[in-house]
C-alpha atoms as a PDB file:
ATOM      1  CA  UNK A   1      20.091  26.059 -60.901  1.00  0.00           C
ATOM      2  CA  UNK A   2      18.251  22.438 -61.845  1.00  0.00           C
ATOM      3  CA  UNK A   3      20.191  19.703 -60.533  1.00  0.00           C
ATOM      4  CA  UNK A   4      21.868  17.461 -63.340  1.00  0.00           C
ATOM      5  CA  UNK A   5      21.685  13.892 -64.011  1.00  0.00           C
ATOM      6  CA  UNK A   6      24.673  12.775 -62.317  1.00  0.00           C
ATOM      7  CA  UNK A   7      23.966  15.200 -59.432  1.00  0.00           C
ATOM      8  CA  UNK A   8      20.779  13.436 -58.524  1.00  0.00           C
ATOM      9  CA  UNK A   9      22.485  10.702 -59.135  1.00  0.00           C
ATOM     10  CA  UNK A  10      25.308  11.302 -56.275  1.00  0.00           C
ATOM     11  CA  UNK A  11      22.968  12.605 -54.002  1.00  0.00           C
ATOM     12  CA  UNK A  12      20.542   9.438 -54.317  1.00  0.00           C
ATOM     13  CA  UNK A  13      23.542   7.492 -53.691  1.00  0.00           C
ATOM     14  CA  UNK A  14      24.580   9.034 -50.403  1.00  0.00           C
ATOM     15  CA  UNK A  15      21.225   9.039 -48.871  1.00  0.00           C
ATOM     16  CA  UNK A  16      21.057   5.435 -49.638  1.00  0.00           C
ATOM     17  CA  UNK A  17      24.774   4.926 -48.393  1.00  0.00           C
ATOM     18  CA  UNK A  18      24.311   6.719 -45.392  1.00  0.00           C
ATOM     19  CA  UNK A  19      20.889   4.911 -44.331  1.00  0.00           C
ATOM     20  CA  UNK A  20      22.616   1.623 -44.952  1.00  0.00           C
ATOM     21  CA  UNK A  21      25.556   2.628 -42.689  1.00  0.00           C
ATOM     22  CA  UNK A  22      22.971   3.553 -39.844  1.00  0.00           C
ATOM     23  CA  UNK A  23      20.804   0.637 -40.403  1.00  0.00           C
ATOM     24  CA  UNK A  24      24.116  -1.868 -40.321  1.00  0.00           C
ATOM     25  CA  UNK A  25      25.115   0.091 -37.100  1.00  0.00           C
ATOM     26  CA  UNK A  26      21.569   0.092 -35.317  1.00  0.00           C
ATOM     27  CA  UNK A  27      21.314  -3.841 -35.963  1.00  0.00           C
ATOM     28  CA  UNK A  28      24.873  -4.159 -34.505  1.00  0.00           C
ATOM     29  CA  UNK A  29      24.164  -1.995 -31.816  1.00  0.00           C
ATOM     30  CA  UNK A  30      20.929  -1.944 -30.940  1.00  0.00           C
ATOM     31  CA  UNK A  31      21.086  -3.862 -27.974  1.00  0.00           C
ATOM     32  CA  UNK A  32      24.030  -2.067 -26.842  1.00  0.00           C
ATOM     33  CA  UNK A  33      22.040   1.193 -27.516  1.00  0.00           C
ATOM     34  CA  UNK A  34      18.946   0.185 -25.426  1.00  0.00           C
ATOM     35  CA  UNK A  35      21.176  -1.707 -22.526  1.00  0.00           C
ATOM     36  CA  UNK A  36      22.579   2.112 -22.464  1.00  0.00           C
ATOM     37  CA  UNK A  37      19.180   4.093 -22.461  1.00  0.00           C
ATOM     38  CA  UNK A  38      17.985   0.991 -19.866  1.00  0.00           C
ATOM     39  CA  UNK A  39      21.096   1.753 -16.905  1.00  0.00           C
ATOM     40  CA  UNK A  40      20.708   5.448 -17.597  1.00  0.00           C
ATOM     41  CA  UNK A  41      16.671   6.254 -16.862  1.00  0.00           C
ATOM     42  CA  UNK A  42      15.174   3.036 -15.378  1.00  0.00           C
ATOM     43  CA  UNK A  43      16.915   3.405 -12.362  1.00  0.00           C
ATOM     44  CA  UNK A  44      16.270   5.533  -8.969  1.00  0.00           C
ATOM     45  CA  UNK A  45      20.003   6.274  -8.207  1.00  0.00           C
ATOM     46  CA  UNK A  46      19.488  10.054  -8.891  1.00  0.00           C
ATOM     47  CA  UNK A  47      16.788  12.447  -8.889  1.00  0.00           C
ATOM     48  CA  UNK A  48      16.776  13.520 -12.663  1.00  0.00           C
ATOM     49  CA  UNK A  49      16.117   9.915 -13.896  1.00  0.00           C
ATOM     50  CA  UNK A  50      12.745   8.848 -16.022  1.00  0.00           C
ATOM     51  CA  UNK A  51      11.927   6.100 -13.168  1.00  0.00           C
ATOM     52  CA  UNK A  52      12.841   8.418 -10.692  1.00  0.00           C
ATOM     53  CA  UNK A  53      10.106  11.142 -11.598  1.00  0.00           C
ATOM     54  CA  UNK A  54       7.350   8.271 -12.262  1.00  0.00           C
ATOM     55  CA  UNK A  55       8.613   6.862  -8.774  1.00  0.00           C
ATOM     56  CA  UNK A  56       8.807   9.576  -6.406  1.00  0.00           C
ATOM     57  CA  UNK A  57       4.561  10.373  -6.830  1.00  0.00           C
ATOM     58  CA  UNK A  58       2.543   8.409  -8.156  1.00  0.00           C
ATOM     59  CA  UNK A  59       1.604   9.481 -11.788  1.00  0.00           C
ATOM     60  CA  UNK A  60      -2.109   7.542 -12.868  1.00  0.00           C
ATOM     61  CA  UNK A  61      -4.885   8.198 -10.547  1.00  0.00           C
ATOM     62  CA  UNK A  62      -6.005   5.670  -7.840  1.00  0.00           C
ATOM     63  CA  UNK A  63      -8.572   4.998  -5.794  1.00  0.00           C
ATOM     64  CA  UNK A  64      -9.818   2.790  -2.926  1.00  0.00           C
ATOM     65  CA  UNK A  65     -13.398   1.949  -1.907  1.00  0.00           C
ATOM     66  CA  UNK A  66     -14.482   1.088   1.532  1.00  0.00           C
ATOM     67  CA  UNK A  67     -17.787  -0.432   2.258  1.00  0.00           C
ATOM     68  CA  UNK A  68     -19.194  -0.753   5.898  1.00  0.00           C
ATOM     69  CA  UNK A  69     -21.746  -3.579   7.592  1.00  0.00           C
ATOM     70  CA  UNK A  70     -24.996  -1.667   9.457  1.00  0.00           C
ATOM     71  CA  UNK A  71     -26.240  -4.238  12.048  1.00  0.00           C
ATOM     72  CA  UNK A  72     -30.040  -3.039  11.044  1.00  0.00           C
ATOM     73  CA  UNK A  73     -31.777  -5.131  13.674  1.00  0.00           C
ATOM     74  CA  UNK A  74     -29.758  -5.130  16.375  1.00  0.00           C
ATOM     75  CA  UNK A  75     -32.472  -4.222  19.049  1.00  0.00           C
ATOM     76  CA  UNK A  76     -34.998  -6.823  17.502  1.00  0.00           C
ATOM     77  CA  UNK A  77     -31.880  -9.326  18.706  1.00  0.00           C
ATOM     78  CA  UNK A  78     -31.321  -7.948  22.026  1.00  0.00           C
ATOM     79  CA  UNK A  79     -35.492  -8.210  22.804  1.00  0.00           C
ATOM     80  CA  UNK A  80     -35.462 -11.607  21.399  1.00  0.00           C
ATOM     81  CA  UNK A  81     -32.499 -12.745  23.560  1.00  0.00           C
ATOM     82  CA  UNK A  82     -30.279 -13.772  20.381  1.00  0.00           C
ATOM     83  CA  UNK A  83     -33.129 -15.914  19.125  1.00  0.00           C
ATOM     84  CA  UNK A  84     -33.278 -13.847  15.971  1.00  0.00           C
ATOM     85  CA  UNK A  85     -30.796 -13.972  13.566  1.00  0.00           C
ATOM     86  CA  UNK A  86     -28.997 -10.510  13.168  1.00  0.00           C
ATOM     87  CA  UNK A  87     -28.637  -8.440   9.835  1.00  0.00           C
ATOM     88  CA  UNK A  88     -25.956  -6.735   8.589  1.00  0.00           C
ATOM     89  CA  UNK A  89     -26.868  -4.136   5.137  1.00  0.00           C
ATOM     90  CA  UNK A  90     -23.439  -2.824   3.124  1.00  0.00           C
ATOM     91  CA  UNK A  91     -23.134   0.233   2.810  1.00  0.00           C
ATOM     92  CA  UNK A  92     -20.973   2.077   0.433  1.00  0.00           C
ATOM     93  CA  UNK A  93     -18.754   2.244  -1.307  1.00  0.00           C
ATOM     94  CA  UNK A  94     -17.035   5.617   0.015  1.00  0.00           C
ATOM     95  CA  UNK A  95     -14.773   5.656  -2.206  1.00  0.00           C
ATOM     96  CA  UNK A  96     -11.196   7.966  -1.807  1.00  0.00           C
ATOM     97  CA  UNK A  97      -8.429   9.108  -4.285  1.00  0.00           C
ATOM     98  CA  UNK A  98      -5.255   7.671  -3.650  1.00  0.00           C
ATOM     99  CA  UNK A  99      -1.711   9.227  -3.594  1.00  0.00           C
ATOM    100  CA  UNK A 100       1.798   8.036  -3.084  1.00  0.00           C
ATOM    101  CA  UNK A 101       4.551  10.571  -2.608  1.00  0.00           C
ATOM    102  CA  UNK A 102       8.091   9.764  -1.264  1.00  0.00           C
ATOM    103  CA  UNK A 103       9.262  11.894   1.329  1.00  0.00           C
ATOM    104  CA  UNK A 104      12.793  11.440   3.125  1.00  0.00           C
ATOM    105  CA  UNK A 105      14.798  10.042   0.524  1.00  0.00           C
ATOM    106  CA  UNK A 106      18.588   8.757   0.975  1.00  0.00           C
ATOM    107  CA  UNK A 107      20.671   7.400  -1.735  1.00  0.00           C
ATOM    108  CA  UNK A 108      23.273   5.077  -0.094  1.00  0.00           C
ATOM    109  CA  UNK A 109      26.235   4.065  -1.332  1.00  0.00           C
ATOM    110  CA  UNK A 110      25.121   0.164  -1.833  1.00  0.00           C
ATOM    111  CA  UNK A 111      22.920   0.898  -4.250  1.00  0.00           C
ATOM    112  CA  UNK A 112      19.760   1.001  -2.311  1.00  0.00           C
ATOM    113  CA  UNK A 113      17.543   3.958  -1.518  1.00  0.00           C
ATOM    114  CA  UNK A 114      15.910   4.901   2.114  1.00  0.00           C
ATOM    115  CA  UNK A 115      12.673   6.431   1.801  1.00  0.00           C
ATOM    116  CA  UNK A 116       8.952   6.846   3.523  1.00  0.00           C
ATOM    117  CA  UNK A 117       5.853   7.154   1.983  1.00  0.00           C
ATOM    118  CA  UNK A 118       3.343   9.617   2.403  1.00  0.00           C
ATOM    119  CA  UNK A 119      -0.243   8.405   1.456  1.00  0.00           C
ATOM    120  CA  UNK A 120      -3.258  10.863   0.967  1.00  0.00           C
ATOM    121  CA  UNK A 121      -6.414  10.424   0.551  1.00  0.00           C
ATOM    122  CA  UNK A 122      -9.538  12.502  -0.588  1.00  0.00           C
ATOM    123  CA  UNK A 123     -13.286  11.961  -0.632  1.00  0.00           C
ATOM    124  CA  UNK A 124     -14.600  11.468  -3.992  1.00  0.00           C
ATOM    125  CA  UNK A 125     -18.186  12.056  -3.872  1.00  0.00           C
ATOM    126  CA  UNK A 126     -18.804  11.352  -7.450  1.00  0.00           C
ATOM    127  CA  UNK A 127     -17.666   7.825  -7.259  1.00  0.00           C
ATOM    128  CA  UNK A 128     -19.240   6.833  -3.257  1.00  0.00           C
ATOM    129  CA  UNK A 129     -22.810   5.818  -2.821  1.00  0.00           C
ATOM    130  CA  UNK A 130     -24.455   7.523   0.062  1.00  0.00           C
ATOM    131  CA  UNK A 131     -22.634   9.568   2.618  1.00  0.00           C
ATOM    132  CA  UNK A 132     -19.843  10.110   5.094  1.00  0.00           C
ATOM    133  CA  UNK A 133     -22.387  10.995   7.584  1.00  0.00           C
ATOM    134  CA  UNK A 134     -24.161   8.001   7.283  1.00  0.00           C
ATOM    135  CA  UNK A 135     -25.188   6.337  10.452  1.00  0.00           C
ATOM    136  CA  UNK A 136     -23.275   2.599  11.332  1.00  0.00           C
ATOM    137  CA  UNK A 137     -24.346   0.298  14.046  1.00  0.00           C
ATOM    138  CA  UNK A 138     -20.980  -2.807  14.013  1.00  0.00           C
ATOM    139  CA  UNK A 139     -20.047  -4.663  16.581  1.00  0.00           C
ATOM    140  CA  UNK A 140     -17.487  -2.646  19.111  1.00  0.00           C
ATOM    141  CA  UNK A 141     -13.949  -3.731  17.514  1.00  0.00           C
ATOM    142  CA  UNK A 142     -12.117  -2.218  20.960  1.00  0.00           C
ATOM    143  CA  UNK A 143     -14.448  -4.495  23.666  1.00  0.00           C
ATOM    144  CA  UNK A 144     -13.866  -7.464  21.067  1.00  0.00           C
ATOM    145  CA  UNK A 145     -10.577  -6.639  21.393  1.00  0.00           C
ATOM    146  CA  UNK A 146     -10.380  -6.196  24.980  1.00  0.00           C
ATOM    147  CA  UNK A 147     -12.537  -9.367  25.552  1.00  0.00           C
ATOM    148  CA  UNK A 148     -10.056 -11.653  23.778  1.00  0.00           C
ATOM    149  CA  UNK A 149      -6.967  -9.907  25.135  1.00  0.00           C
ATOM    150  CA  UNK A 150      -8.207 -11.028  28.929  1.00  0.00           C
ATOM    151  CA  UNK A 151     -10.111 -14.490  28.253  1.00  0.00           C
ATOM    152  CA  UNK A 152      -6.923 -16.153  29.479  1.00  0.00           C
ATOM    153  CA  UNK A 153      -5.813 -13.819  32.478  1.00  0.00           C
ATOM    154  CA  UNK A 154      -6.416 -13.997  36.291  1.00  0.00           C
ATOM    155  CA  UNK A 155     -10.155 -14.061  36.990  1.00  0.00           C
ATOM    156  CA  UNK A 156      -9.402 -11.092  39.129  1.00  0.00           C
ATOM    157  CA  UNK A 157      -8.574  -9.002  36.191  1.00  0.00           C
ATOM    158  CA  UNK A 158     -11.271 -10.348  34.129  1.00  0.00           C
ATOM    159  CA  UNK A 159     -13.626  -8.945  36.619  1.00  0.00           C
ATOM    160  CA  UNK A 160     -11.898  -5.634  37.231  1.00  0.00           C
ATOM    161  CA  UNK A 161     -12.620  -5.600  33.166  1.00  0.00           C
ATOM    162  CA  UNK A 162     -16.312  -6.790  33.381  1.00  0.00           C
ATOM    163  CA  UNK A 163     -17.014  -3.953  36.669  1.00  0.00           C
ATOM    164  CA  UNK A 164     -15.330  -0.904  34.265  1.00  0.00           C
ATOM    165  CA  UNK A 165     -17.316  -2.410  31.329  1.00  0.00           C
ATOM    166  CA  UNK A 166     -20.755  -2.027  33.799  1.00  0.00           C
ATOM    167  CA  UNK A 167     -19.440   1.091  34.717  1.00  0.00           C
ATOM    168  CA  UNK A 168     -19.146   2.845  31.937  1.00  0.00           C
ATOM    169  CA  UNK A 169     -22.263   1.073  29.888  1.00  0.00           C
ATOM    170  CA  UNK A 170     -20.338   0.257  27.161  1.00  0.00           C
ATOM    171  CA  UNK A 171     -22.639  -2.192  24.681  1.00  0.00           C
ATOM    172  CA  UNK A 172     -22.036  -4.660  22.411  1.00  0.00           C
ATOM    173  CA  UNK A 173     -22.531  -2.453  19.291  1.00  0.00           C
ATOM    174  CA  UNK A 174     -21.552   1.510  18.493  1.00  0.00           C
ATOM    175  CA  UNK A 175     -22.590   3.714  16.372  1.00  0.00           C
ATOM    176  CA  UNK A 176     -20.788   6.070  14.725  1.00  0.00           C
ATOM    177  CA  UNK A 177     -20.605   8.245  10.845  1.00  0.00           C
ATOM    178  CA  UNK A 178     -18.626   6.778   8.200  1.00  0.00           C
ATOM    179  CA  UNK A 179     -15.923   8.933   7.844  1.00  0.00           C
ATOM    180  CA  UNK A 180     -15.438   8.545  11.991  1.00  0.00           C
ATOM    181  CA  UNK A 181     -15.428   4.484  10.868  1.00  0.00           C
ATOM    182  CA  UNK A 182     -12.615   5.159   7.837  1.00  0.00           C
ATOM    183  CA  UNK A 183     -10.524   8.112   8.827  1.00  0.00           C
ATOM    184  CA  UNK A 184     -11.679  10.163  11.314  1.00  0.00           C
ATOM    185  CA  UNK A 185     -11.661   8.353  14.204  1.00  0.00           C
ATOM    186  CA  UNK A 186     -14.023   8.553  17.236  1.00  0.00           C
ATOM    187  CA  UNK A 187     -13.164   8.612  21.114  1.00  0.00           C
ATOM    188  CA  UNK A 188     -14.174   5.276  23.531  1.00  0.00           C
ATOM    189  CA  UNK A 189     -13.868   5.450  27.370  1.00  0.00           C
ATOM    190  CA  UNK A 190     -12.057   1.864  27.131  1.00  0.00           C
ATOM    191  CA  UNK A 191      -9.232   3.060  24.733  1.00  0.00           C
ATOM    192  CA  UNK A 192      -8.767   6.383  27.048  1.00  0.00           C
ATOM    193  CA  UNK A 193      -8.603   4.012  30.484  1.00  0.00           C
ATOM    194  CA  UNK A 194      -5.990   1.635  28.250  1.00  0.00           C
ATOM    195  CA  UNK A 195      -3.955   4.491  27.204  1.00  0.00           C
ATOM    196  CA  UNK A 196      -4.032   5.763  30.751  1.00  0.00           C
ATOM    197  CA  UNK A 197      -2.892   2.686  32.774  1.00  0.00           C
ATOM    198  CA  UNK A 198       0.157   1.996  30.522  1.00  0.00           C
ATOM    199  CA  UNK A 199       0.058  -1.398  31.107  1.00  0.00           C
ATOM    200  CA  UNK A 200       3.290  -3.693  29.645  1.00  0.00           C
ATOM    201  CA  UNK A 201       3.315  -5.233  26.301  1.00  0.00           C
ATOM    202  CA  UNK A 202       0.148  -2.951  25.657  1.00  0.00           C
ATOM    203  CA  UNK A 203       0.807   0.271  23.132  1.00  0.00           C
ATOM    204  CA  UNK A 204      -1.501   2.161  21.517  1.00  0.00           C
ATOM    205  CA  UNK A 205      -0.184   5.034  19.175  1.00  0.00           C
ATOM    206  CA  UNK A 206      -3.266   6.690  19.103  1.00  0.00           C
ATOM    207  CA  UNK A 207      -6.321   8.461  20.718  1.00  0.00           C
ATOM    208  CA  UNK A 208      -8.989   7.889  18.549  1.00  0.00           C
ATOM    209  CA  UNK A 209     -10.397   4.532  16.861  1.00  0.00           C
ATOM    210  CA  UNK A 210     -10.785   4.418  13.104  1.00  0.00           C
ATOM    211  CA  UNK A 211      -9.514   1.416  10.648  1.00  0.00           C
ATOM    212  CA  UNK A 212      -7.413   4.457   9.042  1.00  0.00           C
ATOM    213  CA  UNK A 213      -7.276   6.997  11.778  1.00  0.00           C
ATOM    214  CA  UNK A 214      -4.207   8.777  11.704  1.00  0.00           C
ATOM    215  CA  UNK A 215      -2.887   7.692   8.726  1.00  0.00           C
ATOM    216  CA  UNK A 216      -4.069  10.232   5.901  1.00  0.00           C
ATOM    217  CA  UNK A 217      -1.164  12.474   5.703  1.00  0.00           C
ATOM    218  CA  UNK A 218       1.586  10.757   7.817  1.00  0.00           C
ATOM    219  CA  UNK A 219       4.938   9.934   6.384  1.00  0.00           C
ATOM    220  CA  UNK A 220       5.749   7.691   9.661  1.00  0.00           C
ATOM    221  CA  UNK A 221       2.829   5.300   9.270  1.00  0.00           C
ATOM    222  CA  UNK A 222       3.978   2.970   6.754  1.00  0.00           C
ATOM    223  CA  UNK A 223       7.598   3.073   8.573  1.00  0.00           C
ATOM    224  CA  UNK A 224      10.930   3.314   6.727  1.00  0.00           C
ATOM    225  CA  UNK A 225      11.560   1.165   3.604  1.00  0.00           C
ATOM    226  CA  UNK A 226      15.263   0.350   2.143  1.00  0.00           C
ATOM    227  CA  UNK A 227      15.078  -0.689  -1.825  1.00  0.00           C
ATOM    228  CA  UNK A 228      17.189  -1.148  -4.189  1.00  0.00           C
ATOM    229  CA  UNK A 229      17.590   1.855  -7.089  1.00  0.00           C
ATOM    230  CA  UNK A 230      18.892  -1.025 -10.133  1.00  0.00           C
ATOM    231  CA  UNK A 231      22.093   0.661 -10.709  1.00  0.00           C
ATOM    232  CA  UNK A 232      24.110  -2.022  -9.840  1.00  0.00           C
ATOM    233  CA  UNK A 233      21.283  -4.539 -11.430  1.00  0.00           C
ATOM    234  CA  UNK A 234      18.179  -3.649 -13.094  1.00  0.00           C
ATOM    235  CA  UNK A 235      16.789  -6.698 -12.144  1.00  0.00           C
ATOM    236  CA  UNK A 236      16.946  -5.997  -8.606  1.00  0.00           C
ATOM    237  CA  UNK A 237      15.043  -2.474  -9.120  1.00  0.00           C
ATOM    238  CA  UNK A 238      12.295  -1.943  -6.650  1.00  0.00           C
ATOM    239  CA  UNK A 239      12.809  -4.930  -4.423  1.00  0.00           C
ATOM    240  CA  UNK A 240      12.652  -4.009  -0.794  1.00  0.00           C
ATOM    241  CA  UNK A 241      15.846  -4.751   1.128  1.00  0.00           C
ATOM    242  CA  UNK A 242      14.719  -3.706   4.942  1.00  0.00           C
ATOM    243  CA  UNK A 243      11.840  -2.436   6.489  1.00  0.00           C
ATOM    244  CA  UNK A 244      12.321  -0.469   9.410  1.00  0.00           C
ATOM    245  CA  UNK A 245      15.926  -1.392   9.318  1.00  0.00           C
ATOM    246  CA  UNK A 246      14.908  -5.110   9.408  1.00  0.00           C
ATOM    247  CA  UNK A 247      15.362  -7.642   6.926  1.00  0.00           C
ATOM    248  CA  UNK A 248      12.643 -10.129   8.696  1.00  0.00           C
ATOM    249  CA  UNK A 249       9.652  -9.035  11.016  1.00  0.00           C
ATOM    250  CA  UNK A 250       8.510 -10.172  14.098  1.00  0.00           C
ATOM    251  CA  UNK A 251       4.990 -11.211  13.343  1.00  0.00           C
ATOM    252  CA  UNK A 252       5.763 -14.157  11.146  1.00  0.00           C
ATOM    253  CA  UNK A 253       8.222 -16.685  12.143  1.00  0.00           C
ATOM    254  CA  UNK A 254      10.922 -18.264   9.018  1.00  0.00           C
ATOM    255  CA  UNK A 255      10.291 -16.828   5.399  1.00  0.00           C
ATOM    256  CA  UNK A 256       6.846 -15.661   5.481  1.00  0.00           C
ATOM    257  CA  UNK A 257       8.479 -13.102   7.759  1.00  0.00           C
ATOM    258  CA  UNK A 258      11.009 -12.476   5.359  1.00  0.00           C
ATOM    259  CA  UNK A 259      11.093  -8.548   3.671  1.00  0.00           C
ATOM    260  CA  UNK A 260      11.219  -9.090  -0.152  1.00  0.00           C
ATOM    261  CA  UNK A 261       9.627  -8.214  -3.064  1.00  0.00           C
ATOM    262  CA  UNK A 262       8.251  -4.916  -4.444  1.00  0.00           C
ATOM    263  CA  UNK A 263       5.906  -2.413  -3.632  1.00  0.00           C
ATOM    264  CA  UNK A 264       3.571  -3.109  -6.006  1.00  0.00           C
ATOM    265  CA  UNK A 265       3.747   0.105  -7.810  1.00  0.00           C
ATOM    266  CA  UNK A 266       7.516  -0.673  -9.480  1.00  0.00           C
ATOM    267  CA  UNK A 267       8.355  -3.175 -11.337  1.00  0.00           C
ATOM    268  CA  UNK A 268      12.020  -4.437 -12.582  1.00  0.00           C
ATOM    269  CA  UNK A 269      12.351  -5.976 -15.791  1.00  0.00           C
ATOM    270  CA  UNK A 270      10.109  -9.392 -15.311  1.00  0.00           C
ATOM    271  CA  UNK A 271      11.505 -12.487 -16.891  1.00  0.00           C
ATOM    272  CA  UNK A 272       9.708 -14.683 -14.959  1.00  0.00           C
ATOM    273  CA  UNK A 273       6.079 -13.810 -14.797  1.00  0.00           C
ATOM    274  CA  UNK A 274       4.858 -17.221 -13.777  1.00  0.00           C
ATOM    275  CA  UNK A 275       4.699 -15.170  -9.883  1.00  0.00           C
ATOM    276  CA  UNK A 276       5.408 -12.344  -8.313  1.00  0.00           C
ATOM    277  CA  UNK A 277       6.035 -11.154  -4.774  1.00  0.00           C
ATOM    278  CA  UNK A 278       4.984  -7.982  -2.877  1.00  0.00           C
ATOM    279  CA  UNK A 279       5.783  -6.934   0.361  1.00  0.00           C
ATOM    280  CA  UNK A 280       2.674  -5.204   2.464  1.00  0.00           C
ATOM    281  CA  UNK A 281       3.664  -2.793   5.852  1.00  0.00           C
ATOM    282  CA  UNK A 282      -0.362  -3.403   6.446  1.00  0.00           C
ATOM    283  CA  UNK A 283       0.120  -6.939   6.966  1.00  0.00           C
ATOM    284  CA  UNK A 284       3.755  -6.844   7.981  1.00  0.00           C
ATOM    285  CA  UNK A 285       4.543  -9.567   5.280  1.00  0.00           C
ATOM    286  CA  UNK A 286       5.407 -10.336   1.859  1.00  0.00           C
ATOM    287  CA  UNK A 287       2.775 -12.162   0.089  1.00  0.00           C
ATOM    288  CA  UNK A 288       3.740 -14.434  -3.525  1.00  0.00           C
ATOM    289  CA  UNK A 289       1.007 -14.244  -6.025  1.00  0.00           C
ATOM    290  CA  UNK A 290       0.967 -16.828  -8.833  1.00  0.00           C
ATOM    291  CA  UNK A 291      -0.207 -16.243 -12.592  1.00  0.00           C
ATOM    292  CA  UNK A 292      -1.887 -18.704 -14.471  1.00  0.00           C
ATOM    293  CA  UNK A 293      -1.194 -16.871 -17.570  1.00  0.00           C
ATOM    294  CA  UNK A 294       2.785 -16.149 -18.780  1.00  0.00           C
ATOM    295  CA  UNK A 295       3.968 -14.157 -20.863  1.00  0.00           C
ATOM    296  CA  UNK A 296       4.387 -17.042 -23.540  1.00  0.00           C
ATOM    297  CA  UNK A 297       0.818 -17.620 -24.253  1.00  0.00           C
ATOM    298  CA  UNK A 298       0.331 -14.353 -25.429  1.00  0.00           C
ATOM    299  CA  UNK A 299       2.618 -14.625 -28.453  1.00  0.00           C
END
């Protein structure tokens, strides 16, 4: 049956009332609306939260190129007894995927979450130039290291060092792959005589040298990080309250010691963007990073 005048009429004029009613309702409310939607999924204090899910891996891809320094003409320096200046070629990048997952995760009471990180990383061929089993001749980082941990001792250990150095050959330079360089790790007869004296104020946590040995896989690495979740304050979401149940770490004296900031990877609600802090377990401190650019300027 066709509708009649006055029915189209009626029903015309309840759409419209009842769009009006929402529209006065949503411009009364809508701040109330989106505070709500705000506390309820941009927070970490539960597991079935938006931010939570985003948080606990990381969701966009990452990656991480290393490049390495061959010392090409390191005999031609040796023969010409350091008359010739040496030459270092880059080589790379080998560049890795990236992945953050959370592992170990406590929800305290005082509205801060406990939590490591396990980081992984995978070879991308696609994106490296040349190969892990390329060949790299770099200065020795352990006999540096050794060197300028005895400059200052008793000239009878810094010949018991020198005599063990003769001993066991061990050169200026070594060569090793790439991946034994990033994350493999290779053995040296110094760090296995270190490890096996245990001498004080000396520890080494591992058995092989690499600049990431060790680390692809670990949840312990990074140590344990305290943050808050925002429930009791978004603005306070993803700032770092304690590292390793510290709030200040012993490598830096006063407040560049001082655990704050974020991760890097989650951000509270900025309001000032003029800088921003993050905190880095690499570096064992927080570093502030200043933008020339705000916000403002943009609109």
């Amino acid at each position: 049956m066709p509708c009649t005048p006055t029915c189209r009429k009626w029903t015309v004029f309840g759409f419209g009332t009842f769009f009006l009613v929402l529209g006065v309702f949503l411009v009364l409310c809508w701040n109330d609306v989106v505070q709500l939607i705000k506390n309820q999924e941009l927070n970490l204090g539960n597991d079935d939260t938006t931010e939570y899910k985003f948080w606990e891996e990381t969701p966009i891809p990452m990656y991480i190129e290393f490049y390495l320094y061959n010392w090409s003409n390191y005999q031609e320096v040796i023969d010409s007894n350091w008359t010739k200046k040496p030459s270092f070629y880059q080589m790379g990048p080998y560049t890795y995927t990236e992945k953050h997952i959370r592992k170990d995760v406590i929800f305290n009471d005082n509205h801060t979450l406990t939590f490591k990180t396990d980081r992984l990383w995978h070879y991308a061929p696609e994106r490296s130039s040349g190969s892990l089993d390329d060949q790299i001749t770099t200065v020795n980082p352990i006999l540096l290291t050794v060197a300028n941990m005895v400059k200052y001792k008793h000239p009878i250990v810094r010949i018991g060092v020198n005599f063990f150095l003769e001993e066991k050959r061990i050169n200026l330079t070594v060569t090793q792959s790439a991946k034994e360089f990033i994350f493999e790790g290779y053995e040296d007869p110094m760090l296995t005589l270190l490890k096996k004296l245990h001498l004080k104020h000396i520890d080494i946590p591992f058995t092989k040298f690499g600049w990431f040995a060790a680390r692809n896989g670990s949840i312990d690495y990074d140590g344990t990080f305290n943050m808050f979740d925002g429930t009791d304050d978004v603005r306070k979401l993803g700032r770092f309250s304690s590292w390793n149940y510290n709030k200040s770490t012993k490598y830096y004296p006063g407040y560049c010691g001082q655990v704050n900031g974020t991760s890097g990877e989650l951000w509270y609600p900025v309001e000032d963007d003029s800088h921003v802090q993050i905190f880095s377990p690499d570096t064992c401190r927080r570093f502030n990073f200043s933008n020339a650019y705000s916000a403002q300027d943009f609109i």
